[in-house]
Protein backbone atom coordinates (compact mmCIF):
# COMPACT_ATOMS: atom_id res chain seq x y z
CA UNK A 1 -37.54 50.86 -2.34
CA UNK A 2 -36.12 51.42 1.06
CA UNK A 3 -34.57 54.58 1.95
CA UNK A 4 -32.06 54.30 4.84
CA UNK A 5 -32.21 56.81 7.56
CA UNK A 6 -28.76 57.98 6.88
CA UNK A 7 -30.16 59.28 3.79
CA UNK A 8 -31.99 61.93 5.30
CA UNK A 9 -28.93 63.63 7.16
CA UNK A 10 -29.49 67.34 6.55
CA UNK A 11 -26.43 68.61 4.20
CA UNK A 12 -23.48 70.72 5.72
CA UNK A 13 -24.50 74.38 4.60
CA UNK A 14 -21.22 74.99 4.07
CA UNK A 15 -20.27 72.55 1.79
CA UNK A 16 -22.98 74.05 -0.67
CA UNK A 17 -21.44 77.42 -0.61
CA UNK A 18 -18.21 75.84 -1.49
CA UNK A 19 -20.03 74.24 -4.35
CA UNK A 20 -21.70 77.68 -5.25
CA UNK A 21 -18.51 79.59 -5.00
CA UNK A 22 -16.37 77.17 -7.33
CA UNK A 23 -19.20 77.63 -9.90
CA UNK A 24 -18.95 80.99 -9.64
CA UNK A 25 -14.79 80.79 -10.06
CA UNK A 26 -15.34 78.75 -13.31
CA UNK A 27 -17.89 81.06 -14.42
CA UNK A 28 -15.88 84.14 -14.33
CA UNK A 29 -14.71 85.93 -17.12
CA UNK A 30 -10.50 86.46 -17.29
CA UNK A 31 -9.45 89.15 -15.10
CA UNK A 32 -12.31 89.55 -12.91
CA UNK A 33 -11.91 89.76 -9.41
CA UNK A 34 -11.80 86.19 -7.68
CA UNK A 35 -13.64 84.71 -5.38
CA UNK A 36 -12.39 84.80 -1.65
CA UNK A 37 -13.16 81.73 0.28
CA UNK A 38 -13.89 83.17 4.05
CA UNK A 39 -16.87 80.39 3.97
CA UNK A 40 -15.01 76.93 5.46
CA UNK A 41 -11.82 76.25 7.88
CA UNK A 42 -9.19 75.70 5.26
CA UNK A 43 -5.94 77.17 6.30
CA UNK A 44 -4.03 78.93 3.55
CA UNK A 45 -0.71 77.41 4.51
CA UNK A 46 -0.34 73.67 2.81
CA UNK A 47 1.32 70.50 5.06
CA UNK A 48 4.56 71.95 6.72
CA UNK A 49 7.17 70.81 4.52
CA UNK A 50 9.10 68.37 6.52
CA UNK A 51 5.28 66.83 6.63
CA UNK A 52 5.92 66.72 3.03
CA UNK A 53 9.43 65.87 2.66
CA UNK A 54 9.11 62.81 4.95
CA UNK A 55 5.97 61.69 2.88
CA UNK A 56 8.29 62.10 -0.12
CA UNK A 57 11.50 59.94 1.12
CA UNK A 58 8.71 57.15 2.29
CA UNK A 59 8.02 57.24 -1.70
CA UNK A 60 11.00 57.23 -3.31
CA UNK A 61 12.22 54.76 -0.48
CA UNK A 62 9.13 52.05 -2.20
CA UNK A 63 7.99 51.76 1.22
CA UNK A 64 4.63 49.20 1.19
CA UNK A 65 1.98 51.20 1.72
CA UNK A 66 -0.39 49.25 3.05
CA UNK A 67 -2.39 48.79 6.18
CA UNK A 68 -1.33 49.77 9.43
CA UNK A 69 -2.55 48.24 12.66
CA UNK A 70 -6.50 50.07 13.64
CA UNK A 71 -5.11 52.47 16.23
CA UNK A 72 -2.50 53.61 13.99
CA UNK A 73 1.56 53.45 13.57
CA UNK A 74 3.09 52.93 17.41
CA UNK A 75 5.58 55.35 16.72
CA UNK A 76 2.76 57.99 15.86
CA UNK A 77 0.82 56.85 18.98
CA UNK A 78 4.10 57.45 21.02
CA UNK A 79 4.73 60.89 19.61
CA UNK A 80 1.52 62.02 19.83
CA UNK A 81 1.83 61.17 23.47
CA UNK A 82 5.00 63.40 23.96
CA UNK A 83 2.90 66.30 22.33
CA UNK A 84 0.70 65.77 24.97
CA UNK A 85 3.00 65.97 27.42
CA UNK A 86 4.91 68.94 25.69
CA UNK A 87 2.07 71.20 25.09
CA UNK A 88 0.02 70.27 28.65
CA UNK A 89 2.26 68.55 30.77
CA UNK A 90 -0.15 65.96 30.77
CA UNK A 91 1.40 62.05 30.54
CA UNK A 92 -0.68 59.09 28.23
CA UNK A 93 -0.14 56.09 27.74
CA UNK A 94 0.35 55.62 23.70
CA UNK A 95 -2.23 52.52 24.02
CA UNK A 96 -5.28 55.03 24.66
CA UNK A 97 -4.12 56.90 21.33
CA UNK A 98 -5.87 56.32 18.36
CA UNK A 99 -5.28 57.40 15.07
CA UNK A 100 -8.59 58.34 12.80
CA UNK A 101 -9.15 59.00 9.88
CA UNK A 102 -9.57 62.91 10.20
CA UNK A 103 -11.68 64.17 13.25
CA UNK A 104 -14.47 63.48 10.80
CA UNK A 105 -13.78 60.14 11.37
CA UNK A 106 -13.16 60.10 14.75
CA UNK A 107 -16.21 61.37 16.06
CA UNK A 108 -18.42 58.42 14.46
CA UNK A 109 -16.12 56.07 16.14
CA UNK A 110 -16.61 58.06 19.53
CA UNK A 111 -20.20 58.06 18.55
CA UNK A 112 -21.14 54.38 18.18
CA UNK A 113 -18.55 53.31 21.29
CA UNK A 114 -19.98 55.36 23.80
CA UNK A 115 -24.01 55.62 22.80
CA UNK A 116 -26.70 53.58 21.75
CA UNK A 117 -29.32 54.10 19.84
CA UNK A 118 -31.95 56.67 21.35
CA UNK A 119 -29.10 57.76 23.72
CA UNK A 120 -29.32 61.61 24.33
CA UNK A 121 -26.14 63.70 23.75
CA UNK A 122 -26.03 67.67 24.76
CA UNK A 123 -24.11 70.03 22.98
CA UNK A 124 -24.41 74.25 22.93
CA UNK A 125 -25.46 75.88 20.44
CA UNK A 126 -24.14 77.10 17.98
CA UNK A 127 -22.34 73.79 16.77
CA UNK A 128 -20.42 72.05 14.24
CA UNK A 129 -23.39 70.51 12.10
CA UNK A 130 -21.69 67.37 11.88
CA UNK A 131 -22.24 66.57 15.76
CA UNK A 132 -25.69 66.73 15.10
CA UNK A 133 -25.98 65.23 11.67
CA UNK A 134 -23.63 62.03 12.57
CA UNK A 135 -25.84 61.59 15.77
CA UNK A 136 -29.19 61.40 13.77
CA UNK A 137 -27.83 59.31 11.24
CA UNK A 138 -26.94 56.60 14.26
CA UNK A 139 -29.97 56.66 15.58
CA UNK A 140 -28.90 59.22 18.65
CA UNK A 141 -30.90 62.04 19.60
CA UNK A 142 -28.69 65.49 20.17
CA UNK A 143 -29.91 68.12 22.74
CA UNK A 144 -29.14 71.66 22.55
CA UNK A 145 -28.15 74.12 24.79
CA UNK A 146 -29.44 77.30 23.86
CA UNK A 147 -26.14 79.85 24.33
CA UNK A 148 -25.52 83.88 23.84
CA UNK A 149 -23.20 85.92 24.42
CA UNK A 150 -23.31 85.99 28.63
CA UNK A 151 -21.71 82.48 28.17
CA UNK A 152 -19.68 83.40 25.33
CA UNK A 153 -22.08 80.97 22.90
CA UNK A 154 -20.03 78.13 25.94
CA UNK A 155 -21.99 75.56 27.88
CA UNK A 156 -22.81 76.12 31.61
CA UNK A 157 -23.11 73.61 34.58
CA UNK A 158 -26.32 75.01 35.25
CA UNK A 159 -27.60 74.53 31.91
CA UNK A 160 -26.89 70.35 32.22
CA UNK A 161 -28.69 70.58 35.79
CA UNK A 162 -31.99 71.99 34.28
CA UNK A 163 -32.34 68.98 32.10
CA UNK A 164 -34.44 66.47 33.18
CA UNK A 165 -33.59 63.16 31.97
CA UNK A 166 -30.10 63.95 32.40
CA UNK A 167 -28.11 63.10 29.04
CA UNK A 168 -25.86 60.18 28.24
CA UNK A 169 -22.99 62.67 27.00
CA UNK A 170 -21.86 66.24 26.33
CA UNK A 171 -19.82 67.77 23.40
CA UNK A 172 -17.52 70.48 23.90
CA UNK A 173 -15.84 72.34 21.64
CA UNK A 174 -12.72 75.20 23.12
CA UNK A 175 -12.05 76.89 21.07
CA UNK A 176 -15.52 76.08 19.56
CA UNK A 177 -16.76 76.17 15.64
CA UNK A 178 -18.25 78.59 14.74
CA UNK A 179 -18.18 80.99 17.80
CA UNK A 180 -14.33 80.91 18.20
CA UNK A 181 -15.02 81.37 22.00
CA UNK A 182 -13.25 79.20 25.05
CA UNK A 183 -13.89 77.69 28.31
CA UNK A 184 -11.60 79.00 30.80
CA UNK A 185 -9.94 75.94 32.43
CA UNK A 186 -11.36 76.25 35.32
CA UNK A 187 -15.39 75.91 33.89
CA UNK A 188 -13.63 73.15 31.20
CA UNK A 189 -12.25 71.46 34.95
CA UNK A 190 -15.69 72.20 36.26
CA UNK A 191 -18.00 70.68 33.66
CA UNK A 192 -15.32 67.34 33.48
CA UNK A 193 -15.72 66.70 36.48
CA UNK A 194 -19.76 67.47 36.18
CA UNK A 195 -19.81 64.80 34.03
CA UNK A 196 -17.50 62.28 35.60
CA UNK A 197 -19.72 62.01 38.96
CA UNK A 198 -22.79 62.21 36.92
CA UNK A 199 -21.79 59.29 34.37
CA UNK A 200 -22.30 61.66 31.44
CA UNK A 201 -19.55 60.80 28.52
CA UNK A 202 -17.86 63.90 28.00
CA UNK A 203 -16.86 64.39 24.20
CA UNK A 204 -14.12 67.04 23.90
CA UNK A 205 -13.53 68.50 20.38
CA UNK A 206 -9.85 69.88 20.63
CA UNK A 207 -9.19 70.15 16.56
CA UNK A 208 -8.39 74.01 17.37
CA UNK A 209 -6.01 73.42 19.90
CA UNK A 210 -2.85 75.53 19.19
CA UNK A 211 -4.90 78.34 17.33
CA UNK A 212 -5.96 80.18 20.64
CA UNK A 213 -5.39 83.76 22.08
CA UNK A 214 -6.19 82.10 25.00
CA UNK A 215 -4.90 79.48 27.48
CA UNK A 216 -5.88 76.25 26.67
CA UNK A 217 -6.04 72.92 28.69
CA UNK A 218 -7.00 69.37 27.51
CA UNK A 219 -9.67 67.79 28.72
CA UNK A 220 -7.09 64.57 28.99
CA UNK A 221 -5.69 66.18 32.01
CA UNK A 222 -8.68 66.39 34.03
CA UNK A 223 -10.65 63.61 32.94
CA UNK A 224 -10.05 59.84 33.35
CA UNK A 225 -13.56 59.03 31.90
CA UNK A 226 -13.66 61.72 28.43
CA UNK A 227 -12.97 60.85 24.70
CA UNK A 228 -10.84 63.74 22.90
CA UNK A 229 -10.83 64.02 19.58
CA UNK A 230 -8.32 66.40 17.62
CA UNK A 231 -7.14 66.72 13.90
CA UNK A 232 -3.76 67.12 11.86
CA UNK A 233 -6.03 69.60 10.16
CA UNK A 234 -5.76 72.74 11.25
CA UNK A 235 -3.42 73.91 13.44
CA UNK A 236 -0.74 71.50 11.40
CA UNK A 237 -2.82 72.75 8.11
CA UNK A 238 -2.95 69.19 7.00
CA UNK A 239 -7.24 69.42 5.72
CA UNK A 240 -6.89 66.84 2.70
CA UNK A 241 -4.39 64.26 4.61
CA UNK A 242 -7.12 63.30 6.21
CA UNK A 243 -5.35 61.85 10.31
CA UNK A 244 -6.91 63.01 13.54
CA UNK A 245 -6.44 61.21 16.52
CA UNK A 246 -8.29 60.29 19.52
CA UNK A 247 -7.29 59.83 23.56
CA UNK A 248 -9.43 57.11 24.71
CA UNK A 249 -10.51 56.43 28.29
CA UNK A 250 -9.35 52.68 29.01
CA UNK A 251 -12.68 51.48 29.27
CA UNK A 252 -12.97 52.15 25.27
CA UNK A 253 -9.86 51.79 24.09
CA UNK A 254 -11.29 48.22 22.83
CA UNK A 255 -14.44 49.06 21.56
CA UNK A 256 -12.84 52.12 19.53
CA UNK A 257 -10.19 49.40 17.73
CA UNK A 258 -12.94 47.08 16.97
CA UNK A 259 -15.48 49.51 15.42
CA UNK A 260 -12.32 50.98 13.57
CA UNK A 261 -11.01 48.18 12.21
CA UNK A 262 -14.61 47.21 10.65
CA UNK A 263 -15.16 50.60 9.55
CA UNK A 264 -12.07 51.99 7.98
CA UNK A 265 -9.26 49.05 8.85
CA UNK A 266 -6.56 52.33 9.40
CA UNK A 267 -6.19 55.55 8.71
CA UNK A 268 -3.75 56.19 5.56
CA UNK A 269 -0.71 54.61 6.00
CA UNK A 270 1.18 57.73 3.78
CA UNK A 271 -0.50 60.31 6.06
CA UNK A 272 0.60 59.19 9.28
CA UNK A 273 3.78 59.05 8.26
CA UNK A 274 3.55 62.48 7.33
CA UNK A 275 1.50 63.82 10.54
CA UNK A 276 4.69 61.96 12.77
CA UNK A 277 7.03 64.86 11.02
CA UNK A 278 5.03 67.39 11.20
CA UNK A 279 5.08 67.45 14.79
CA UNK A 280 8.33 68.12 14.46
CA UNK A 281 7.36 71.59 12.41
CA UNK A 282 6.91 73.85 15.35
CA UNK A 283 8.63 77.06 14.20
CA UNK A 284 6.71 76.97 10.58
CA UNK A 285 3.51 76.09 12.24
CA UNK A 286 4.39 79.11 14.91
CA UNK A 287 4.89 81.30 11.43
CA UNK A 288 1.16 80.41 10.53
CA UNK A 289 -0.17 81.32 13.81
CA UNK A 290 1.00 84.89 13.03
CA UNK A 291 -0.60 85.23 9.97
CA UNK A 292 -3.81 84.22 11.66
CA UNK A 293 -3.28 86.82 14.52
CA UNK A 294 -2.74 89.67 12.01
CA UNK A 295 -5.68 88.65 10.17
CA UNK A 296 -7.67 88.18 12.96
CA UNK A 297 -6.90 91.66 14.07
CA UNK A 298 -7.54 93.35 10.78
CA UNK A 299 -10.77 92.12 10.64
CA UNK A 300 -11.96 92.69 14.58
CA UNK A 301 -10.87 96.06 13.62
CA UNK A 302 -12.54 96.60 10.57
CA UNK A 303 -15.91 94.54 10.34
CA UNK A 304 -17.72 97.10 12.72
CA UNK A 305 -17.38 99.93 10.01
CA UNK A 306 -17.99 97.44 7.77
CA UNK A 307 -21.51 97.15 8.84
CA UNK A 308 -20.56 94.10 11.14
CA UNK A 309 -20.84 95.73 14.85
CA UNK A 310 -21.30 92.35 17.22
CA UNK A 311 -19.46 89.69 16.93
CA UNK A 312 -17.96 87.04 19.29
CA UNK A 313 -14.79 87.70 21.31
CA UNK A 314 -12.65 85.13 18.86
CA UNK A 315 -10.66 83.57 21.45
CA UNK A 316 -9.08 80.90 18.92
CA UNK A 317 -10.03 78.84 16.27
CA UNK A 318 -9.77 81.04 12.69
CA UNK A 319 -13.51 82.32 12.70
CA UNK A 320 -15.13 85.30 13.39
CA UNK A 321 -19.18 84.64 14.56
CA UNK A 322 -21.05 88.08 13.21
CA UNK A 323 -24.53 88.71 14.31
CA UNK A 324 -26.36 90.18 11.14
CA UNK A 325 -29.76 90.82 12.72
CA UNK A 326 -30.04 94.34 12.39
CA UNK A 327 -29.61 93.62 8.61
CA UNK A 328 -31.04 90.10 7.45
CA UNK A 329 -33.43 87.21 9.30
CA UNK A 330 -32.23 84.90 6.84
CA UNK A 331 -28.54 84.23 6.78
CA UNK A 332 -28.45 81.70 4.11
CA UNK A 333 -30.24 84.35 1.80
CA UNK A 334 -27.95 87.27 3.18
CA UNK A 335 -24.54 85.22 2.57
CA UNK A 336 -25.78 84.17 -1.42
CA UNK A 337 -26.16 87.87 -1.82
CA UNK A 338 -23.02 88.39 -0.59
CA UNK A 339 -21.41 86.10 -2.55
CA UNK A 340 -23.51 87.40 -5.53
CA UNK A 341 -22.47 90.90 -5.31
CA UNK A 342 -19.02 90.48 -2.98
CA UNK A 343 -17.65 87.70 -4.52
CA UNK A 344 -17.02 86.60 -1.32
CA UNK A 345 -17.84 83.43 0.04
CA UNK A 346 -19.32 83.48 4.01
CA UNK A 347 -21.22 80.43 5.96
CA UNK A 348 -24.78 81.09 7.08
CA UNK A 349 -25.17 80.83 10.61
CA UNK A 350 -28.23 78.59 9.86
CA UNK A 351 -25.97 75.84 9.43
CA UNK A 352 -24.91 75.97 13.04
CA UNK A 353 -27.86 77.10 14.77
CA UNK A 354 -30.99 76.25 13.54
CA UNK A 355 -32.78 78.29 15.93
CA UNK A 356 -30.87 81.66 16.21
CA UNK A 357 -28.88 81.28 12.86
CA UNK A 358 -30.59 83.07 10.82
CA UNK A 359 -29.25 86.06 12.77
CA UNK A 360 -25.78 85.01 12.07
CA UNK A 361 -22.70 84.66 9.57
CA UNK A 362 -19.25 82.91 9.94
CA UNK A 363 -16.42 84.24 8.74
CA UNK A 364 -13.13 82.44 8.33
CA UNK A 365 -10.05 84.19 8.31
CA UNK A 366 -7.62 81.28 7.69
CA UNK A 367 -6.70 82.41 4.15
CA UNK A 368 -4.00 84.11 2.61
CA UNK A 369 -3.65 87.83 4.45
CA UNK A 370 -3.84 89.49 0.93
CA UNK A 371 -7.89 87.56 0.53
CA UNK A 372 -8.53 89.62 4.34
CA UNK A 373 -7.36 92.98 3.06
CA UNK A 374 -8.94 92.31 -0.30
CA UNK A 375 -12.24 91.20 1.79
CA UNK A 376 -12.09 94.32 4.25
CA UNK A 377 -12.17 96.46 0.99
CA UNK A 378 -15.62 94.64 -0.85
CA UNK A 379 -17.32 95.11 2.46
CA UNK A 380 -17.05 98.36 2.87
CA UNK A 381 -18.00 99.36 -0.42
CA UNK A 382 -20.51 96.74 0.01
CA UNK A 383 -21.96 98.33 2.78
């Protein structure tokens, strides 16, 4: 029988050493040290609770949950617009808003509306797997950029010019996963603009956006012709809600609603309720942001005598990108033995970089501050 291409998307690395590390939990006996999850992006803090409460009132009120229109609630579209305008000073029009169905879902919708088949789409590496995964699975072929640390693991202008064809569309990522490094705003003005004259789609991954020790600028305000594509999920901590959104250039704005209502007719009706109050949550989300920067600091602080010497500046984002060469060419091996004899849980750069990986581990330091200090203490004893 048949086999779909689909089914031959490589698996998400990281995903498995979730899988690895629960079995390990379950296995352990009472009172033994647990595991510390440093391998994937979820934030320790839950939905913000007016997030919560407002989900709670639309309960008790028996509110039909049922579909909303593709693009999502109006009112969420509208106030999604005045965060743009809030946080960038940048002014949308609500109809180029769409709400997805995480990030996760928004990027198959960005996918399929601006590419066809065989349609090459550049990205630097390292990357989110998913880009690359989703893009096989349609039929699309990705393109890597080969980064390092003298672009800060960023793409360059000068990198697009040296390929030859020229690509149908870029993905950028600032802050970027798993690097945690940022275009300035003047290379992220630079490469929009690239794009724009060259009829490239630009793709801008801004899920990170509000988690930066940096100045960040969306790719909304200088770019009439590029899809962004953010997330509920981390900054407002909201992982297993499961609402992103998208800002649509007006040439997709129809495509995107089509393909959307085929493929998931809305995003949860409950959800978006609860993502419309949690933009109201600034001072608790604010609180969260601290946490990160303290743990962020103990561990830029601490890895090096931990055996970790070089890793990436960490501009934003809640990940720390640790080159391992001088101990391990495999990372996937090195971060199983880890877990093994650490009991703590770390992504193998392999997963982001199939090239230059191997070299490479990703630690997330999104979780509780008392899991960093705990972590800081098994590496150096690991060491």
């Amino acid at each position: 029988m048949k086999i779909g291409q689909g089914a031959h998307s490589p698996a998400f690395l990281v995903m498995d050493v979730v899988t690895a590390a629960n079995a390990m939990q379950a296995a352990l006996p009472p009172g033994a040290p647990r595991i510390l999850h440093m391998e994937i992006g979820q934030p320790g803090t839950g939905a913000p609770q007016g997030a919560v409460a407002a989900a709670q009132a639309a309960l008790h009120s028996r509110l039909s949950m049922g579909y909303t229109e593709a693009l999502g609630l109006p009112s969420l579209r509208r106030r999604i617009a005045r965060h743009s305008l809030d946080w960038y000073g940048v002014e949308i029009d609500p109809a180029r808003i769409a709400i997805t169905v995480g990030a996760s879902g928004g990027f198959p919708l960005a996918f399929l509306a601006a590419f066809d088949a065989g349609d090459r789409v550049a990205m630097a590496t390292p990357f989110y797997p998913p880009y690359v995964n989703i893009l096989q699975s349609l039929g699309m072929i990705p393109v890597m950029l080969p980064t390092g640390p003298d672009t800060r693991f960023q793409p360059t202008i000068a990198m697009l010019e040296a390929l030859d064809p020229r690509p149908d569309g870029l993905i950028v990522a600032s802050p970027c996963n798993p690097a945690g490094t940022m275009l300035s705003p003047a290379e992220l003005h630079a490469i929009a603009a690239w794009c724009h004259e060259n009829g490239v789609r630009l793709i801008s991954d801004e899920i990170y956006h509000g988690l930066t020790y940096g100045q960040a600028m969306s790719t909304a305000a200088v770019s009439p012709s590029a899809i962004v594509v953010s997330s509920f999920s981390k900054y407002f901590s909201m992982t297993g809600w499961r609402i992103g959104w998208m800002v649509l250039p007006e040439d997709l704005v129809r495509p995107v609603e089509g393909l959307a209502q085929n493929l998931f007719i809305s995003a949860p009706h409950i959800a978006q309720i609860a993502a419309e109050a949690a933009l109201e949550c600034s001072a608790e989300l604010e609180a969260n942001i601290a946490v990160y920067r303290r743990s962020r600091a103990m561990l830029l602080e601490a890895l090096p005598s931990c055996g970790f010497a070089n890793l990436a500046p960490a501009e934003g984002a809640f990940y720390i990108w640790a080159d391992v060469s001088d101990r391990t060419d495999d990372s996937q091996a090195f971060c199983r033995r880890l877990l093994r004899e650490t009991g703590i849980a770390a992504a193998p750069g392999v997963d982001f970089d199939r090239v230059d990986g191997h070299h490479h581990v990703r630690f997330s330091y999104c979780g509780p501050t008392a899991d960093i200090e705990d972590a800081i203490k098994r590496l150096r004893r690991w060491r």
